[in-house]
C-alpha atoms as a PDB file:
ATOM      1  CA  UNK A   1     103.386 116.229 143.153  1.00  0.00           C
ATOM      2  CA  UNK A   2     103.079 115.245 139.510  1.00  0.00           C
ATOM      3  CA  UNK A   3     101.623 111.518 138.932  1.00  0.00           C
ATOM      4  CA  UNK A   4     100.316 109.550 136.271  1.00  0.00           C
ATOM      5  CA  UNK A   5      96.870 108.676 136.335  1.00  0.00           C
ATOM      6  CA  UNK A   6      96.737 104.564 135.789  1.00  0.00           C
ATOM      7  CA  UNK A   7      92.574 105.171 134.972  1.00  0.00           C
ATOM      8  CA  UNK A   8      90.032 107.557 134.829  1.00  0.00           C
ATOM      9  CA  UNK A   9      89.393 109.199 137.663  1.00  0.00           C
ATOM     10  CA  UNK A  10      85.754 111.645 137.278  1.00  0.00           C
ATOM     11  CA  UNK A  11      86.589 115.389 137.592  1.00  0.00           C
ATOM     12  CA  UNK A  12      90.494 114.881 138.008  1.00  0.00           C
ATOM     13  CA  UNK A  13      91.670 113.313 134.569  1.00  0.00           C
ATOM     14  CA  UNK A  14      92.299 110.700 132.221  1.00  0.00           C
ATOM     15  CA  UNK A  15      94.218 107.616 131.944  1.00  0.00           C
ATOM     16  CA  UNK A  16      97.821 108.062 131.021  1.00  0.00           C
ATOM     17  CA  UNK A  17      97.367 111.805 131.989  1.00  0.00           C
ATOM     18  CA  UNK A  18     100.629 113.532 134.140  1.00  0.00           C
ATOM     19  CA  UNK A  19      98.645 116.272 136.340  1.00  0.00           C
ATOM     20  CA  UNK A  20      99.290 117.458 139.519  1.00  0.00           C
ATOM     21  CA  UNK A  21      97.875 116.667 142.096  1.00  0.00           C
ATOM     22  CA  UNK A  22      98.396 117.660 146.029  1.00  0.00           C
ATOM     23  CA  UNK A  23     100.737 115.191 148.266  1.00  0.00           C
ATOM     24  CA  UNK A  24      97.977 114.218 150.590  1.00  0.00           C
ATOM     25  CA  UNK A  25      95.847 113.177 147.807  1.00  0.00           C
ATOM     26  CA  UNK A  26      98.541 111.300 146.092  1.00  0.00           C
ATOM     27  CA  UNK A  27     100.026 109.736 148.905  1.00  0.00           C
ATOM     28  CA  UNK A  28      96.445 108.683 150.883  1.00  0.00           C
ATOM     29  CA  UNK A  29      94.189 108.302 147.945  1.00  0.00           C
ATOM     30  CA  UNK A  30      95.229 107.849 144.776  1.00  0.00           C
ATOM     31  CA  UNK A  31      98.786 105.313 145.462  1.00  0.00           C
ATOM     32  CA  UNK A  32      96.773 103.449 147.766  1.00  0.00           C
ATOM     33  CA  UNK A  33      94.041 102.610 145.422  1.00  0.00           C
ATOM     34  CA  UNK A  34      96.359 102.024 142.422  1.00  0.00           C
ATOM     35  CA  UNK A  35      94.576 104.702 140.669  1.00  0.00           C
ATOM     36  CA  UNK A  36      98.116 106.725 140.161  1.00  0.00           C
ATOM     37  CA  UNK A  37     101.807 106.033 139.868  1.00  0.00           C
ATOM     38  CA  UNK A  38     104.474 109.056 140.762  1.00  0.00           C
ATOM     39  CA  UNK A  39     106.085 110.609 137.515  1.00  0.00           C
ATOM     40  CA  UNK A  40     109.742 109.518 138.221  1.00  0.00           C
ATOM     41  CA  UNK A  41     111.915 108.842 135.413  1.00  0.00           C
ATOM     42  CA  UNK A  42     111.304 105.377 135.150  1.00  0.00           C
ATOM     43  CA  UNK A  43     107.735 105.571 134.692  1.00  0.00           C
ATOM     44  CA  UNK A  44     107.653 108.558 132.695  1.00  0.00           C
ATOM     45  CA  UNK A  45     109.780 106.838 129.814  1.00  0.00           C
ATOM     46  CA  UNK A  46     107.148 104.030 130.333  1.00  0.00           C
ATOM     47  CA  UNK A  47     104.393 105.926 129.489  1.00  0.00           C
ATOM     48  CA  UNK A  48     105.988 107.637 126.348  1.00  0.00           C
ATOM     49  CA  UNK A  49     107.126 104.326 125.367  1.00  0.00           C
ATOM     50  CA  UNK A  50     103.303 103.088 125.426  1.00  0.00           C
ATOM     51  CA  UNK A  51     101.951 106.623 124.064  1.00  0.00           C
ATOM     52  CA  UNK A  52     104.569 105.687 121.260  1.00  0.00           C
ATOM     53  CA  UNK A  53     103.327 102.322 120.534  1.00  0.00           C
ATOM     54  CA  UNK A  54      99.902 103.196 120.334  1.00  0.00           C
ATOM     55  CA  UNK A  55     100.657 106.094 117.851  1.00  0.00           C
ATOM     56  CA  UNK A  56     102.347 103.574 115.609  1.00  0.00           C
ATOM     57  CA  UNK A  57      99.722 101.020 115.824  1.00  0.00           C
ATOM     58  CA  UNK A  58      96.871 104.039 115.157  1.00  0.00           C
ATOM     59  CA  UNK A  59      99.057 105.090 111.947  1.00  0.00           C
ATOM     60  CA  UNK A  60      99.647 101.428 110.716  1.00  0.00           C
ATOM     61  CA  UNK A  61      95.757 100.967 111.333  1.00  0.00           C
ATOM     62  CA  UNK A  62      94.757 104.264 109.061  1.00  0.00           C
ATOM     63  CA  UNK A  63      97.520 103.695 106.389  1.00  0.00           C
ATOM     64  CA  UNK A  64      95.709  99.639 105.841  1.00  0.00           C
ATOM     65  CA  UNK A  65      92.039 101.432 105.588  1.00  0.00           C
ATOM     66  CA  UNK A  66      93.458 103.854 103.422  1.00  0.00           C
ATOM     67  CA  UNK A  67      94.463 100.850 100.947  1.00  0.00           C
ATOM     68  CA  UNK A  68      91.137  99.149 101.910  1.00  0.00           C
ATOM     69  CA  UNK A  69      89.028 102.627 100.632  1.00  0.00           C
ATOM     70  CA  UNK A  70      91.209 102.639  97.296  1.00  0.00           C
ATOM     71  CA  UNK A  71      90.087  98.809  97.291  1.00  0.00           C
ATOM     72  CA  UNK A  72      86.812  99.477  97.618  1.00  0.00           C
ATOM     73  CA  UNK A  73      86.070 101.960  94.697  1.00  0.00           C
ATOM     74  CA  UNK A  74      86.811 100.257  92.288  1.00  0.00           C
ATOM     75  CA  UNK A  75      84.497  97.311  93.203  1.00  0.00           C
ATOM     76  CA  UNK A  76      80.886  97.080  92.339  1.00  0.00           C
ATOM     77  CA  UNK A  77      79.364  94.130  94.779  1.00  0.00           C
ATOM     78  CA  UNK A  78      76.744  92.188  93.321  1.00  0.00           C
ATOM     79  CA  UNK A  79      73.701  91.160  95.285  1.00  0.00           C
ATOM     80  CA  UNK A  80      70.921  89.385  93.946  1.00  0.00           C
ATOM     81  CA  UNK A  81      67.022  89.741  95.610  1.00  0.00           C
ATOM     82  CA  UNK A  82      63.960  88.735  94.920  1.00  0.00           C
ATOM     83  CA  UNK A  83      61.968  91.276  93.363  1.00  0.00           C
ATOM     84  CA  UNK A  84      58.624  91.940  92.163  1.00  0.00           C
ATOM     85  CA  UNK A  85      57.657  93.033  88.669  1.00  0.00           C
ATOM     86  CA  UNK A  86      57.888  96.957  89.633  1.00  0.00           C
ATOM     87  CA  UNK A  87      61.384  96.195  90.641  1.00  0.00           C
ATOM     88  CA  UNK A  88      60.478  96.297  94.680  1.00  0.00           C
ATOM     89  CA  UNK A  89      61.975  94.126  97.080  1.00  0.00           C
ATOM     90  CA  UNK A  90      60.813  91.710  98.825  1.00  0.00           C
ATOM     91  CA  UNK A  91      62.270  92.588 102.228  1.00  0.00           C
ATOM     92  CA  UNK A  92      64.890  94.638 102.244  1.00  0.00           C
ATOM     93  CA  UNK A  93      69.049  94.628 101.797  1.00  0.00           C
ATOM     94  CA  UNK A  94      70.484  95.091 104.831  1.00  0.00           C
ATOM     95  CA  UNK A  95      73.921  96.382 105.943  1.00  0.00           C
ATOM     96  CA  UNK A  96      74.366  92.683 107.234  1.00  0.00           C
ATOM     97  CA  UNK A  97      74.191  91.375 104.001  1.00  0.00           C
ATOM     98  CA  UNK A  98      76.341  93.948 102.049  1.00  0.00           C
ATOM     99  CA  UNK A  99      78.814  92.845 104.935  1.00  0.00           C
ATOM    100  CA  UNK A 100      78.440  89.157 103.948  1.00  0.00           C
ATOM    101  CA  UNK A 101      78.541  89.865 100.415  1.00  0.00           C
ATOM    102  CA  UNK A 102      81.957  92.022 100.789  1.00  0.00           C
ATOM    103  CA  UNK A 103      83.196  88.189 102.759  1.00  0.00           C
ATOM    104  CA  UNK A 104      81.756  85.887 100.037  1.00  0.00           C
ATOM    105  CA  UNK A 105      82.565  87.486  96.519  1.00  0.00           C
ATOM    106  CA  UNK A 106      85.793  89.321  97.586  1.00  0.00           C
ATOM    107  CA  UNK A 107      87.200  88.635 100.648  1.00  0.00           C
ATOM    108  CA  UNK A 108      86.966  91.656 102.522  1.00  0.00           C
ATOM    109  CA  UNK A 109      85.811  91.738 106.050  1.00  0.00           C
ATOM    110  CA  UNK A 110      83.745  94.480 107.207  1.00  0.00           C
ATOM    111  CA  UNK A 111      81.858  94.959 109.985  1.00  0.00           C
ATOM    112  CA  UNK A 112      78.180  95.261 109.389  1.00  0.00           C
ATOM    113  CA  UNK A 113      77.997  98.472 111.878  1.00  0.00           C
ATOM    114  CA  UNK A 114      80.388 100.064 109.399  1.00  0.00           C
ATOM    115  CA  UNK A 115      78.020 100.242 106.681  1.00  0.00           C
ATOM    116  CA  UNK A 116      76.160 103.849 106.354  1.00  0.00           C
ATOM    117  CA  UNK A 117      72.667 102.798 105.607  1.00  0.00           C
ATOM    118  CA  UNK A 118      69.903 105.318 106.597  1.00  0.00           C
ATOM    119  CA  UNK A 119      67.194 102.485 105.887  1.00  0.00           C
ATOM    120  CA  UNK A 120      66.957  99.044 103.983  1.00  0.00           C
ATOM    121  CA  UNK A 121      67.442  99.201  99.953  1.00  0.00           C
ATOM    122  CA  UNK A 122      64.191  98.269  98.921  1.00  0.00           C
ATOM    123  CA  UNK A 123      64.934  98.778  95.089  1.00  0.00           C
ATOM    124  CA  UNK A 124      66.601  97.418  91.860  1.00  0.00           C
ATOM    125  CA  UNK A 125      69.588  99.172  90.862  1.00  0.00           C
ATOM    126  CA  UNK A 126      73.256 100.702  91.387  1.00  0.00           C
ATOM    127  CA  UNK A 127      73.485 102.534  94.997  1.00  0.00           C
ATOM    128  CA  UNK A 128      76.589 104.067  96.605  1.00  0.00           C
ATOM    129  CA  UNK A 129      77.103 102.979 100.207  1.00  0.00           C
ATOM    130  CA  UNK A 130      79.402 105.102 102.072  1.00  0.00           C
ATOM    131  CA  UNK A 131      81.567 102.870 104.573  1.00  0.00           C
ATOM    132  CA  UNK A 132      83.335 104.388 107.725  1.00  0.00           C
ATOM    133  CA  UNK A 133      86.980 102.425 107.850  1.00  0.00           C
ATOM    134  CA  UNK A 134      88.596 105.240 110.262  1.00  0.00           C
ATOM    135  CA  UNK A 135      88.523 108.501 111.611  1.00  0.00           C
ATOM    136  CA  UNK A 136      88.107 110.620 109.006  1.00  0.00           C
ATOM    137  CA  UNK A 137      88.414 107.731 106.348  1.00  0.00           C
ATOM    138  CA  UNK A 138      84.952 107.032 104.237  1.00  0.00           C
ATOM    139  CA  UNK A 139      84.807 104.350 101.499  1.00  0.00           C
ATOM    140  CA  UNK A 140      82.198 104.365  98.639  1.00  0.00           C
ATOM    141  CA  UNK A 141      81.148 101.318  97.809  1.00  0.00           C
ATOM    142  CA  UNK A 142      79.143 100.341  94.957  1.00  0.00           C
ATOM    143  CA  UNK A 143      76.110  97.856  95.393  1.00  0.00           C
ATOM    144  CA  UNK A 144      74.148  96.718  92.386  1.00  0.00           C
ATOM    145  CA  UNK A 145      71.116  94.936  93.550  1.00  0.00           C
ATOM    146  CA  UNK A 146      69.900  92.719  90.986  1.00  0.00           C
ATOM    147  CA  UNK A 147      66.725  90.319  90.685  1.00  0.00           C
ATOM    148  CA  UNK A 148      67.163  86.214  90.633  1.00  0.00           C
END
């Protein structure tokens, strides 16, 4: 009997997977538990009519961080530190404040986690921060730390 799976179900499938499973199993476990509908018609052209919303919403998704990555390469964020006379940092600049910086001087929200930073800058000076918009979509984003 072919069903659709309604969740994930360990060592059987996933949700909104069609599989096939036995009648007994369908009809004693999986219906009674709500973990499965039957693939009729009707809800077959449901789920295709989901699978196809959720493609369209993934595509709009990419195509607006695609516009956001051009956005962000041409735009060199400013953050000022304070900063000893070697040009060290006093503390750090943190993926949190690129975020907040990105919100305050340009109006682009981005989450902190986002941000590709292997460690705190800790010095003066022009660094390219790689930011991860979507799968397979990376921003480079120019930070120029500067001293107050």
């Amino acid at each position: 009997m072919k069903v659709i799976l309604l969740d994930n179900i360990k060592g059987v499938g996933k949700k909104d997977e069609v599989i096939n499973a036995s009648d007994g199993y369908a009809r004693n476990f999986l219906f009674p538990k709500n973990l499965a509908l039957e693939a009729n018609k009707e809800n077959m052209s449901k789920l295709n009519a989901k699978k196809n919303s959720q493609k369209f919403k993934k595509d709009v998704e990419k195509e607006n961080a695609a516009i956001l990555a051009d956005k962000l390469e041409f735009i060199t964020l400013k953050i000022k530190v304070k900063a000893g006379e070697n040009g060290k940092i006093f503390g750090g600049v943190t993926s949190k404040e690129i975020s907040e910086g990105l919100k305050g001087q340009y109006d682009i929200d981005i989450d902190k986690k986002k941000i590709e930073l292997k460690d705190n800058i800790k010095s003066l000076g022009t660094i390219t921060v790689n930011i991860k918009l979507f799968e397979g979509i990376i921003a480079k984003l120019k930070v120029s730390i500067i001293a107050e």
